[in-house]
N, C-alpha and C. Protein backbone atom coordinates (compact mmCIF):
# COMPACT_ATOMS: atom_id res chain seq x y z
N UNK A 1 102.04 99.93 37.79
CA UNK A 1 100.87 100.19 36.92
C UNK A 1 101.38 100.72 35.58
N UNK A 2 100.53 100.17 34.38
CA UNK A 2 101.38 100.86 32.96
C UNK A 2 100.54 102.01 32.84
N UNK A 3 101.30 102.75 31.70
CA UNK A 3 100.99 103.64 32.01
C UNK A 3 99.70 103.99 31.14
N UNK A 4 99.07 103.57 30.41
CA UNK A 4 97.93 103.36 29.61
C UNK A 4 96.62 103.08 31.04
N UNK A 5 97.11 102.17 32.13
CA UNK A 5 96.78 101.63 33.05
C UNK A 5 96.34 103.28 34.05
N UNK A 6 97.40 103.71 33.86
CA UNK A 6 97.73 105.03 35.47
C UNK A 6 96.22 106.21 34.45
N UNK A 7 96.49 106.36 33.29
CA UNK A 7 95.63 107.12 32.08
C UNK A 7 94.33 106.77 32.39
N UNK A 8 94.24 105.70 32.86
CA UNK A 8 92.72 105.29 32.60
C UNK A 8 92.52 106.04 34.11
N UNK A 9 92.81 105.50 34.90
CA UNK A 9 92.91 105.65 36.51
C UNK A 9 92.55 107.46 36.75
N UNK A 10 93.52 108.28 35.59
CA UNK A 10 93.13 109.48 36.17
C UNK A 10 92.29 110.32 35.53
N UNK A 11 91.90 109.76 34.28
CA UNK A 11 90.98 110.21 33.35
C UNK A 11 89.32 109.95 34.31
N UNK A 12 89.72 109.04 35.10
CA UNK A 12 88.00 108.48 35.97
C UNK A 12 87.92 109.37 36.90
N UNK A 13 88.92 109.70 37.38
CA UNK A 13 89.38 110.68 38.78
C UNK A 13 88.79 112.03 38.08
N UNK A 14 88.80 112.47 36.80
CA UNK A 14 88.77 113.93 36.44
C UNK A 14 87.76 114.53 35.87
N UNK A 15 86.98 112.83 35.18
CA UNK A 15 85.25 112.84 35.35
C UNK A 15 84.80 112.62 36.52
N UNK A 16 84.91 111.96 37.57
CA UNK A 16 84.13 112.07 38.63
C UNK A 16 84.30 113.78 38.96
N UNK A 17 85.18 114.50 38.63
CA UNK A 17 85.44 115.68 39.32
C UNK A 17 84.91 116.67 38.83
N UNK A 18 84.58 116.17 37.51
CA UNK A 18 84.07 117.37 36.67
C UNK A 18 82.44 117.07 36.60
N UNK A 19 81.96 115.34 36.87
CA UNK A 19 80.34 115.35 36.94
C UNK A 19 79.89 116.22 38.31
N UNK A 20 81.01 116.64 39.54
CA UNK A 20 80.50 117.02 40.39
C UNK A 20 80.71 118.38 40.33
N UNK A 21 81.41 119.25 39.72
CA UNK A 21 81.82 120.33 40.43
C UNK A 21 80.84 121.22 40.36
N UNK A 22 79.51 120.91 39.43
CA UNK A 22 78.33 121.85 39.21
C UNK A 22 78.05 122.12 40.56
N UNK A 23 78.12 121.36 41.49
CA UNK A 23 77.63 121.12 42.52
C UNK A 23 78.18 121.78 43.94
N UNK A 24 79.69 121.20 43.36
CA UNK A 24 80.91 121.65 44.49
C UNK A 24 81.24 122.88 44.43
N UNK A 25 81.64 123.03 43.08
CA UNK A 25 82.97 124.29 43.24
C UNK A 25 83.78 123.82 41.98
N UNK A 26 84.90 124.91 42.33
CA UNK A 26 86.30 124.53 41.39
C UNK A 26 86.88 123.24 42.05
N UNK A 27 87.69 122.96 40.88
CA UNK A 27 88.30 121.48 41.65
C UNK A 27 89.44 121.97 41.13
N UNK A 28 90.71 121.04 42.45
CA UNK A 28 92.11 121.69 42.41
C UNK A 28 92.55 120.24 42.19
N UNK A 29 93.72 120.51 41.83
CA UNK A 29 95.23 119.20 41.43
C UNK A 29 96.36 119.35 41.94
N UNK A 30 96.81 118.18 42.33
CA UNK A 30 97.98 117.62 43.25
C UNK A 30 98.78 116.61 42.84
N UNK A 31 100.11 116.94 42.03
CA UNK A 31 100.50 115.97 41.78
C UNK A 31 101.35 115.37 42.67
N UNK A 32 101.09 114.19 43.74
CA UNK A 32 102.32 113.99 44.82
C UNK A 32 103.82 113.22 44.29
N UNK A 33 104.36 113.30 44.87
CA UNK A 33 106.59 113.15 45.15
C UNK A 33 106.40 111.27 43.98
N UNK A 34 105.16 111.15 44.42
CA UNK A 34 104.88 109.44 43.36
C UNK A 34 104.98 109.87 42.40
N UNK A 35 103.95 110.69 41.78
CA UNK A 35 103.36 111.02 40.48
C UNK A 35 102.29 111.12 40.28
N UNK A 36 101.49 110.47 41.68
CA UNK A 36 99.88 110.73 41.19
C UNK A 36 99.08 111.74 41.65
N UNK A 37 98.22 111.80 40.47
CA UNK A 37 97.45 113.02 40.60
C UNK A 37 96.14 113.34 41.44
N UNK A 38 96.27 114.15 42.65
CA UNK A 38 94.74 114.38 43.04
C UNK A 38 93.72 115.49 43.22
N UNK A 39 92.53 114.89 42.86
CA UNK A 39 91.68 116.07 42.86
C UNK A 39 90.68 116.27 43.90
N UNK A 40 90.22 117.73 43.95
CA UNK A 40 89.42 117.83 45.27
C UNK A 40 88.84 118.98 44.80
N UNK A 41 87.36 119.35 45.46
CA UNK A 41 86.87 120.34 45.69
C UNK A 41 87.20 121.19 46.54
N UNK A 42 87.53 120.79 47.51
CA UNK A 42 87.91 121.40 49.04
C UNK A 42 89.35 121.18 49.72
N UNK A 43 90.49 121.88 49.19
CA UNK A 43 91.81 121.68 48.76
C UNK A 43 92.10 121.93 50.83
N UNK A 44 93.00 120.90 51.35
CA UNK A 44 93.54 120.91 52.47
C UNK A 44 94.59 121.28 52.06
N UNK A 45 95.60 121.19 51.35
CA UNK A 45 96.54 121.84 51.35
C UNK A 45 97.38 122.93 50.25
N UNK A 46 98.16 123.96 50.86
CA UNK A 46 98.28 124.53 50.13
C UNK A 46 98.80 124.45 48.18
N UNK A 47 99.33 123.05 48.56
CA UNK A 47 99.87 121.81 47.64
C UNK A 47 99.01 122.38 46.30
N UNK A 48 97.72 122.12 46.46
CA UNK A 48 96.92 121.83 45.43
C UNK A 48 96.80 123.42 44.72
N UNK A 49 96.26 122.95 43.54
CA UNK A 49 96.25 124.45 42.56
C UNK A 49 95.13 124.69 41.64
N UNK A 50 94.58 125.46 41.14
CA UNK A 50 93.09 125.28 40.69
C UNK A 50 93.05 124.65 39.32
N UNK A 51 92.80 124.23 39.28
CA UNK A 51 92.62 122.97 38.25
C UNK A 51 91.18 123.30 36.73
N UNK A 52 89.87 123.64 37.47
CA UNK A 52 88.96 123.80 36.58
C UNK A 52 88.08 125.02 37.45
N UNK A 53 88.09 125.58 36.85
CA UNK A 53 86.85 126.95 37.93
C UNK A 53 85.53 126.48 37.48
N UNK A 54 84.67 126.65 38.11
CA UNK A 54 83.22 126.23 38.24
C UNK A 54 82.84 128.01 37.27
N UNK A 55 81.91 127.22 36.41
CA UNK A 55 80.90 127.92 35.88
C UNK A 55 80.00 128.76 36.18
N UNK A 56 80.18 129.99 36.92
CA UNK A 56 78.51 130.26 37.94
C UNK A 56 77.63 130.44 37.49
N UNK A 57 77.78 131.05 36.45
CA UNK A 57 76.64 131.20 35.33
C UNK A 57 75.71 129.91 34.92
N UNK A 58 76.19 128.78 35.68
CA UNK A 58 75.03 127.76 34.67
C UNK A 58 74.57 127.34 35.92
N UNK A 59 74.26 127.91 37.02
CA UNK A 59 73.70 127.47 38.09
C UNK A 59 72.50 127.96 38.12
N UNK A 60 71.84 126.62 38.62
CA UNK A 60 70.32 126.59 38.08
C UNK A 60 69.44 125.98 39.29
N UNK A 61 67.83 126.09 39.44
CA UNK A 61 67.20 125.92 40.46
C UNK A 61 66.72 124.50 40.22
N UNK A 62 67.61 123.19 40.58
CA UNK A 62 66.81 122.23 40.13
C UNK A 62 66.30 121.46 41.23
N UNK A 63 65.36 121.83 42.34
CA UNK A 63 65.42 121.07 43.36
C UNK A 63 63.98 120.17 42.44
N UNK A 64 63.44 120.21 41.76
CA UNK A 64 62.19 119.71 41.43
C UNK A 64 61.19 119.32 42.15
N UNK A 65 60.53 118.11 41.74
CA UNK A 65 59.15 118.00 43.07
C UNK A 65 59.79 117.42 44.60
N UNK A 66 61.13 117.25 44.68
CA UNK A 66 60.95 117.15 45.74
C UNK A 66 61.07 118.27 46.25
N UNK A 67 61.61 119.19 46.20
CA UNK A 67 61.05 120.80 46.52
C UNK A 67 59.71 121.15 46.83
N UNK A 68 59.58 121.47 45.87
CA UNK A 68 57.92 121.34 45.85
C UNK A 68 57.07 120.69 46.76
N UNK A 69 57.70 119.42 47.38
CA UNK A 69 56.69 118.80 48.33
C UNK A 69 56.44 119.05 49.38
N UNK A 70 58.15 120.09 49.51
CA UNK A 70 58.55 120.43 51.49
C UNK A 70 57.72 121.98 51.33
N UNK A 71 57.22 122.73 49.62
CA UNK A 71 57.06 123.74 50.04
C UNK A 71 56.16 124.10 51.07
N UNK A 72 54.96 123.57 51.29
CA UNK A 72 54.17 124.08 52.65
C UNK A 72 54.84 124.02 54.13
N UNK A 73 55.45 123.00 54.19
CA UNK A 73 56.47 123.26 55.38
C UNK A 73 57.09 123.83 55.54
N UNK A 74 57.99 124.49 54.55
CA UNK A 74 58.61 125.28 54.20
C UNK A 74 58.42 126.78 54.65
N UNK A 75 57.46 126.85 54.35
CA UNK A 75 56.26 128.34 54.51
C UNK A 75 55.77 128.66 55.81
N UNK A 76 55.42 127.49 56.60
CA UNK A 76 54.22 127.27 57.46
C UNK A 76 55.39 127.78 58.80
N UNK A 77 57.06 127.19 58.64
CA UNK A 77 57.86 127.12 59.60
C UNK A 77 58.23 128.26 59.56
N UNK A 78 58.86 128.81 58.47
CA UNK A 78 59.72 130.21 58.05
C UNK A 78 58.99 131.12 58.53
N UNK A 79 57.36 131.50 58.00
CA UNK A 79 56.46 132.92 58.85
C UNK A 79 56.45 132.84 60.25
N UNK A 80 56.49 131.34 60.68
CA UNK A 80 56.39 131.72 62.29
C UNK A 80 57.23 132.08 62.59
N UNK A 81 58.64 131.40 62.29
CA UNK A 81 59.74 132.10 63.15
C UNK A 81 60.29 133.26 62.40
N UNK A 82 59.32 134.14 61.45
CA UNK A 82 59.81 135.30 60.92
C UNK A 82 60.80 135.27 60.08
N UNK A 83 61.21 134.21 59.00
CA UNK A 83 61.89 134.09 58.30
C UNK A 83 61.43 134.07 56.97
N UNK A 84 62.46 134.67 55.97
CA UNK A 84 61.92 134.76 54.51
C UNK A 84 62.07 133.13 54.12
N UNK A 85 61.01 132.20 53.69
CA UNK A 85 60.87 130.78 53.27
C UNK A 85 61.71 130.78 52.13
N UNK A 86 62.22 131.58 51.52
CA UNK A 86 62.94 131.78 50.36
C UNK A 86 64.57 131.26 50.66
N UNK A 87 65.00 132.31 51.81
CA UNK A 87 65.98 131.74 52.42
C UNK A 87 66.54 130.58 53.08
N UNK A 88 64.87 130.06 53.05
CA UNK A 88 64.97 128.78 54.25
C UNK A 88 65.14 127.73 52.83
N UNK A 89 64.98 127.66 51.93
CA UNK A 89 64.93 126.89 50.65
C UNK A 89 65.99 126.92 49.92
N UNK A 90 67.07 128.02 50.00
CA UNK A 90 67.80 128.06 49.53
C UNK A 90 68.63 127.25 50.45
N UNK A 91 69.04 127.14 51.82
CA UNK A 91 69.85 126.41 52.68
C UNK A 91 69.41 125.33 52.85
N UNK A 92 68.09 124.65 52.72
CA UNK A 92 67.87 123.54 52.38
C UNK A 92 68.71 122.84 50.81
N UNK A 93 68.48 123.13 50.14
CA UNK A 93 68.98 123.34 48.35
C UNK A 93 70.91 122.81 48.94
N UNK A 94 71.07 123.97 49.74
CA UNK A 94 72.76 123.59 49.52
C UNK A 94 72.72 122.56 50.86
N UNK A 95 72.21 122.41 51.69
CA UNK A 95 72.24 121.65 52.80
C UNK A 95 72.09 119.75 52.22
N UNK A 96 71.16 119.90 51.80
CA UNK A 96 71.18 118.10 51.63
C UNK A 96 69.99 118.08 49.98
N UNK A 97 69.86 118.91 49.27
CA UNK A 97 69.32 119.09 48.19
C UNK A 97 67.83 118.12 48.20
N UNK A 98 66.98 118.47 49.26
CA UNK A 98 65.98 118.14 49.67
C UNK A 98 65.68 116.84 49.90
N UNK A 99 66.59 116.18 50.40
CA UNK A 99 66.08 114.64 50.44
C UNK A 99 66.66 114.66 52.73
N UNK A 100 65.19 113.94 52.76
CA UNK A 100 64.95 114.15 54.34
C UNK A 100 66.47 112.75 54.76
N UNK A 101 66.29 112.44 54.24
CA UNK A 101 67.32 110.98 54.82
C UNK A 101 69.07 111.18 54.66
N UNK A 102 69.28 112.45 53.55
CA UNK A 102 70.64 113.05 54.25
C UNK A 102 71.04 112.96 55.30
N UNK A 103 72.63 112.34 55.41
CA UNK A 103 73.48 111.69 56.44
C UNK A 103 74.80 112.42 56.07
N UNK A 104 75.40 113.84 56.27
CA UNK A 104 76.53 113.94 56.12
C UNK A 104 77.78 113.18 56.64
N UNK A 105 79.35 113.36 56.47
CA UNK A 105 80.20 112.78 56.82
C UNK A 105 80.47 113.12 58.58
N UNK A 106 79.91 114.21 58.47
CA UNK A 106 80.33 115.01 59.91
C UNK A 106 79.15 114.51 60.87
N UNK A 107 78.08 113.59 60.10
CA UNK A 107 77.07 113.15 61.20
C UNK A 107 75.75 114.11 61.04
N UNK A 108 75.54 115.32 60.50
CA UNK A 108 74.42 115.88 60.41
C UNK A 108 73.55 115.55 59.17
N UNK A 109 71.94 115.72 59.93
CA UNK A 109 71.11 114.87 59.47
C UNK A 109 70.20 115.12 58.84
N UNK A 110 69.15 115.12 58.01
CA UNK A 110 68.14 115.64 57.53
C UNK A 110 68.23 116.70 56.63
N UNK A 111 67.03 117.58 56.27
CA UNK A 111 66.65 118.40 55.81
C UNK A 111 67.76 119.35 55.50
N UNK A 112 67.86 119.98 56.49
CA UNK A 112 68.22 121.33 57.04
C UNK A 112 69.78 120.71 58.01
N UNK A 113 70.14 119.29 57.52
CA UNK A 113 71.31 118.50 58.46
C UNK A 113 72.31 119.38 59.79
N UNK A 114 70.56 119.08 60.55
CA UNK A 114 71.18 119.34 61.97
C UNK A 114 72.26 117.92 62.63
N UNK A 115 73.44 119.20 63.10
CA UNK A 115 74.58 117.90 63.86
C UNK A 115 73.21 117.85 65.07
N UNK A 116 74.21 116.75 65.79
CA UNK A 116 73.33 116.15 66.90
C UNK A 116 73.27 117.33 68.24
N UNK A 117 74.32 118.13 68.53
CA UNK A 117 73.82 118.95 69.44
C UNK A 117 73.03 120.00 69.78
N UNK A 118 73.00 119.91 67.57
CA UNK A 118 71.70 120.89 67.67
C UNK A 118 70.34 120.28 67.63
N UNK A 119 70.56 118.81 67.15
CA UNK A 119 69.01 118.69 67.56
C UNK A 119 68.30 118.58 68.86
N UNK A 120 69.97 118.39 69.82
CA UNK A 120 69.58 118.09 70.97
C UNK A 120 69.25 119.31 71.57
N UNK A 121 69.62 120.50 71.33
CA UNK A 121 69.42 121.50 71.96
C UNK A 121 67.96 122.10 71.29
N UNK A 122 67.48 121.78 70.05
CA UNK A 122 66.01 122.20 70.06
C UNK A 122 64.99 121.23 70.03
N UNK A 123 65.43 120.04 71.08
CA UNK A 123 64.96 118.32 71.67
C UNK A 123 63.92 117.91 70.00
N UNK A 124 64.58 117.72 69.26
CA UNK A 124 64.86 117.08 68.20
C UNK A 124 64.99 115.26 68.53
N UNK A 125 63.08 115.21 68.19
CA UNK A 125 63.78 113.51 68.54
C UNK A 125 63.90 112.39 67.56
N UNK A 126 63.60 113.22 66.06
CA UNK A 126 64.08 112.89 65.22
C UNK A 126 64.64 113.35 63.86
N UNK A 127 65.86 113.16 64.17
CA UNK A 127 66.09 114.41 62.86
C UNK A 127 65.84 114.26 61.69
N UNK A 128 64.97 113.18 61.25
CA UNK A 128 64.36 112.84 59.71
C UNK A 128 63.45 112.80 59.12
N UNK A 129 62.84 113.65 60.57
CA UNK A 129 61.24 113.94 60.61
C UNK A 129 61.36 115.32 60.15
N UNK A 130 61.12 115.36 58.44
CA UNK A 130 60.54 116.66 57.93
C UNK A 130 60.33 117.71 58.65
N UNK A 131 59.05 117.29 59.20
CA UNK A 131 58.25 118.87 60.73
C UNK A 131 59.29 119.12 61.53
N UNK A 132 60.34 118.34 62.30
CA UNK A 132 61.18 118.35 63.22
C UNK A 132 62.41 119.24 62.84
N UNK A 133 62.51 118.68 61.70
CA UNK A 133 63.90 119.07 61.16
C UNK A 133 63.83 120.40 61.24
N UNK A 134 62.90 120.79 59.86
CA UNK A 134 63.16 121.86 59.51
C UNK A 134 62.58 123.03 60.89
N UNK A 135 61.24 122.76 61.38
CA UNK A 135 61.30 123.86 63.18
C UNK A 135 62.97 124.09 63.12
N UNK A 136 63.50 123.06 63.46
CA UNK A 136 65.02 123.35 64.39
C UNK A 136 65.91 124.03 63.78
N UNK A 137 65.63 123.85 62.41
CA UNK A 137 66.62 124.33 61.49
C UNK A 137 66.02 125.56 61.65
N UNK A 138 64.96 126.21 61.08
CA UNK A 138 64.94 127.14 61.00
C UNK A 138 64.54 128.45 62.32
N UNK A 139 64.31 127.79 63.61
CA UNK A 139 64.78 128.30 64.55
C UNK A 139 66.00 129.04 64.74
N UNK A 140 66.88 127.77 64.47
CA UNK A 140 68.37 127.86 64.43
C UNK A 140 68.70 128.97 63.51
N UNK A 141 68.12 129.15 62.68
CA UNK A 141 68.77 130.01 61.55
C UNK A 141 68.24 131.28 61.83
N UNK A 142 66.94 131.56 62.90
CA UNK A 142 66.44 132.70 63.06
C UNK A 142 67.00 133.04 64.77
N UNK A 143 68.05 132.74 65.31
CA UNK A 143 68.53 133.07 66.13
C UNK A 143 70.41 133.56 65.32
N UNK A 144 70.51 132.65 65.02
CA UNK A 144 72.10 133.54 63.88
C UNK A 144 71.80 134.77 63.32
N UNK A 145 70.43 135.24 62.62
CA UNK A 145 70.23 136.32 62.30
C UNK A 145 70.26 137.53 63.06
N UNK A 146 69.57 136.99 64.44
CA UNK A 146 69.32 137.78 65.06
C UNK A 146 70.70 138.16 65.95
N UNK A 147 71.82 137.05 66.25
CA UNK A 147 72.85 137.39 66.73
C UNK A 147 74.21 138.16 65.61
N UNK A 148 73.37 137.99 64.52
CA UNK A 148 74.39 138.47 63.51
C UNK A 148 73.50 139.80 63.00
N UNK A 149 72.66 140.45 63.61
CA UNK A 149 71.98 141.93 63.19
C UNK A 149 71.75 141.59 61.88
N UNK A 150 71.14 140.73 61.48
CA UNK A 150 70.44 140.71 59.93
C UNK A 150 71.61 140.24 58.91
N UNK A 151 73.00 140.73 59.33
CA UNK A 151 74.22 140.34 58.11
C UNK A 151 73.77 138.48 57.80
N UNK A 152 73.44 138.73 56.85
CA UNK A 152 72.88 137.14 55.90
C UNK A 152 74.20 136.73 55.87
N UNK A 153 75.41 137.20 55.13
CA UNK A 153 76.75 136.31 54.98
C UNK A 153 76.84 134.96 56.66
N UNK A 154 77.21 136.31 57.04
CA UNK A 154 77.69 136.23 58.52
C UNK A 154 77.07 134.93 59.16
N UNK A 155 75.23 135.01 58.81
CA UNK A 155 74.08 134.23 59.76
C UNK A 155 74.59 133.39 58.67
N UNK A 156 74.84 133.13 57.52
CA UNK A 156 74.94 131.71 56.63
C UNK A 156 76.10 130.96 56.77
N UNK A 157 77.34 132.04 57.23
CA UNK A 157 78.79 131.44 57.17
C UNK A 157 78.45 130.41 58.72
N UNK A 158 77.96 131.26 59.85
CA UNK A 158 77.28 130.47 60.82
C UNK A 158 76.91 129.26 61.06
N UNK A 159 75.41 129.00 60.33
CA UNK A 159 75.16 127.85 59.93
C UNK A 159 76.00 126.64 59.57
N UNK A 160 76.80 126.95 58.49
CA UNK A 160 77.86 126.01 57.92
C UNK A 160 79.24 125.85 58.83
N UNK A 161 79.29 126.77 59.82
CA UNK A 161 80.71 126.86 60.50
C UNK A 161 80.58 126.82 61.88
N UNK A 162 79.40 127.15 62.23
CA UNK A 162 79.61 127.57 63.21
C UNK A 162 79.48 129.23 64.05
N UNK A 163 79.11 129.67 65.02
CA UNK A 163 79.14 131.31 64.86
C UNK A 163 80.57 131.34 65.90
N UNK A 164 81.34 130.65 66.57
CA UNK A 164 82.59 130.66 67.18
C UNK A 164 83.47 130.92 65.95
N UNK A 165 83.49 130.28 64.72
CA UNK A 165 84.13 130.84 63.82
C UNK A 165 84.17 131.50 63.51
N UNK A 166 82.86 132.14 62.91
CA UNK A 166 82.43 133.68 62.70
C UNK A 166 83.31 134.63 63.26
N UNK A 167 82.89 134.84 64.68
CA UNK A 167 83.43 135.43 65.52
C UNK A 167 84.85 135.30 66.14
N UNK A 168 85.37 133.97 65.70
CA UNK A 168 86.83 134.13 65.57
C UNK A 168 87.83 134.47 64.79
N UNK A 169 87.29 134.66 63.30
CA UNK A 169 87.39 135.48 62.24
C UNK A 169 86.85 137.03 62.13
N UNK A 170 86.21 137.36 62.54
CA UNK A 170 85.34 138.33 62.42
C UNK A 170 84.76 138.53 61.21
N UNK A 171 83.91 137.44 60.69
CA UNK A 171 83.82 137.53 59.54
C UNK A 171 83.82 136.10 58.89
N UNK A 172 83.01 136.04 57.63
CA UNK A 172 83.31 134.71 56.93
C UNK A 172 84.27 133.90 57.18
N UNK A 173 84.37 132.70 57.97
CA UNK A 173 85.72 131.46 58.25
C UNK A 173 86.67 131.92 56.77
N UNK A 174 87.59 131.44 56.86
CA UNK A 174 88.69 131.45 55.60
C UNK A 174 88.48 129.78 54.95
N UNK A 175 87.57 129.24 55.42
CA UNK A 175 87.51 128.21 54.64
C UNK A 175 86.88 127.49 53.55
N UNK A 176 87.43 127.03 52.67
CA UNK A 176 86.97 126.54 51.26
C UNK A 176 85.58 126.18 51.38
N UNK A 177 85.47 125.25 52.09
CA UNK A 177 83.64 124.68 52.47
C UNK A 177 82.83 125.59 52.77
N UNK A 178 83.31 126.55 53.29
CA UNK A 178 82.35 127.61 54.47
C UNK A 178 82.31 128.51 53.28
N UNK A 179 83.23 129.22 52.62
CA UNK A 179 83.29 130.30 51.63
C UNK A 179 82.16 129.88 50.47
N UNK A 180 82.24 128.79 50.27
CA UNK A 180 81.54 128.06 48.90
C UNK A 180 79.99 127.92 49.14
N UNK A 181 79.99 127.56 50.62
CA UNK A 181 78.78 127.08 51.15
C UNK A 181 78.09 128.49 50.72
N UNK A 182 78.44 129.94 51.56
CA UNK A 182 77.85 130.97 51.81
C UNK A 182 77.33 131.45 50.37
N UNK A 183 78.46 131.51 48.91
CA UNK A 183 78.70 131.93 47.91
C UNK A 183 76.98 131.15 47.23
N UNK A 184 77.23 129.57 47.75
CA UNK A 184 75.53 129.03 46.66
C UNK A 184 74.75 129.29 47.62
N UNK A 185 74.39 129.26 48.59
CA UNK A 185 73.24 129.97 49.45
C UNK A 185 72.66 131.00 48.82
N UNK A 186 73.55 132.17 48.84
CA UNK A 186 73.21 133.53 48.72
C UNK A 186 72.77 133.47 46.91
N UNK A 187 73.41 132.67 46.25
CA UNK A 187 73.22 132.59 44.68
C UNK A 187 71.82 131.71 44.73
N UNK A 188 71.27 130.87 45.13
CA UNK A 188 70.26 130.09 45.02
C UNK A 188 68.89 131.40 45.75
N UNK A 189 69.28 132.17 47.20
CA UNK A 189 68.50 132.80 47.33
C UNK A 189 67.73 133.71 46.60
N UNK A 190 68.83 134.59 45.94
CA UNK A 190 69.05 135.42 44.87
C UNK A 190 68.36 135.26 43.66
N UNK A 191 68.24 134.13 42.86
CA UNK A 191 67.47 133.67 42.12
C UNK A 191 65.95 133.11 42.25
N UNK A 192 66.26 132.39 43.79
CA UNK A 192 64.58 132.11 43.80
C UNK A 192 63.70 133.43 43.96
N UNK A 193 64.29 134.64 44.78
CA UNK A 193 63.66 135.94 44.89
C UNK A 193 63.69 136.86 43.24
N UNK A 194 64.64 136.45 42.42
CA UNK A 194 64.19 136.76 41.25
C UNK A 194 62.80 136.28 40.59
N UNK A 195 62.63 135.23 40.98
CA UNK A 195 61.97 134.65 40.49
C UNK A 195 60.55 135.01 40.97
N UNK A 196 60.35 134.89 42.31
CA UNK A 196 59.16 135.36 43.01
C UNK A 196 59.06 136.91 42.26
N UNK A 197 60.25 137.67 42.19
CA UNK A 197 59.51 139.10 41.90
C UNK A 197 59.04 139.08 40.24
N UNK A 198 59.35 138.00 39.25
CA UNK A 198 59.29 137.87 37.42
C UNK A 198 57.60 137.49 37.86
N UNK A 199 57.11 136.39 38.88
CA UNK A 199 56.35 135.78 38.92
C UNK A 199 54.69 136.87 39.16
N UNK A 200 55.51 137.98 40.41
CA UNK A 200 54.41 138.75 40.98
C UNK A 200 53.94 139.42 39.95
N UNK A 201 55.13 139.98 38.88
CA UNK A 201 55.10 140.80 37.89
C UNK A 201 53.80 140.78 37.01
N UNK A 202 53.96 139.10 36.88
CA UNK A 202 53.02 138.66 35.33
C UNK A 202 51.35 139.16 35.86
């Protein structure tokens, strides 16, 4: 490849990395034993090195109307099972950014992208069913609380990890996904409850 050729190649690699990282995180760089360069949000090896730090400051609430559409469900699920809907919106937000037809890589689905053993375990018979989803999800999320005594990190690192991790860490997983996950949760919560209290104010 020339090298005008390899330029183009990694200049595309470093916009795709940078249209996403609002989203992701910092993105790290790897130059391998070839020469080429790679980037990632979620660095597997120790190889990689931080490359661009994410902005936190420009993080912003943009779920728009599709937000807005799940809010009564939203509400209707969260009071029953005693959950702040605030919280339940914010893990929706980092979960699949409100679109019901989310299909992660790992296989989890929907809303609130329950893997399959959790839908199977709160008989989930479809996980793309809005009403379905989110019950399970937020069941799910009101039993982590309750096994995690209210610690929000802990019940969020959960969610995203697992609570065997949790508890095999004692504490937040050590991992990039899980750390990042917990970090916009708690930042999206944080703000929408700003917001509710600017709102009550007026």
């Amino acid at each position: 490849m020339r090298a005008a050729d390899l330029a183009k190649v990694l200049l595309a690699a470093l916009w795709g990395a940078l249209l996403t990282s609002s989203a992701k995180g910092d993105i790290y760089r790897y130059v391998d034993p070839n020469g080429v360069v790679h980037f990632t949000n979620v660095p597997t090896s120790p190889k990689y090195r931080l490359y661009i730090r994410e902005r936190r400051h420009r993080l912003i609430w943009d779920g728009g109307r599709r937000a807005l559409r799940f809010d009564p469900l939203i509400r209707r699920t969260a009071l029953q099972y005693g959950v702040d809907p605030l919280l339940v919106k914010a893990v929706i937000k980092v979960e699949s950014d409100f679109d019901p037809w989310a299909v992660s890589h790992k296989g989890a689905k929907g809303l609130m992208q329950l893997m399959p053993e959790t839908a199977r375990h709160f008989r989930v018979r479809d996980p793309f069913d809005p009403v379905e989803n989110v019950r399970a999800g937020v069941h799910y999320l009101k039993g982590l609380l309750a096994l995690f005594r209210g610690e929000l990190k802990l019940a969020i690192a959960a969610y995203n990890a697992g609570k065997e991790a949790v508890f095999q860490y004692g504490g937040v997983p050590p991992y990039a996904e899980t750390q990042d996950y917990v970090r916009k949760v708690l930042a999206y919560y944080d703000l929408l409850r700003r917001h509710r209290t600017t709102a009550q104010g007026d």
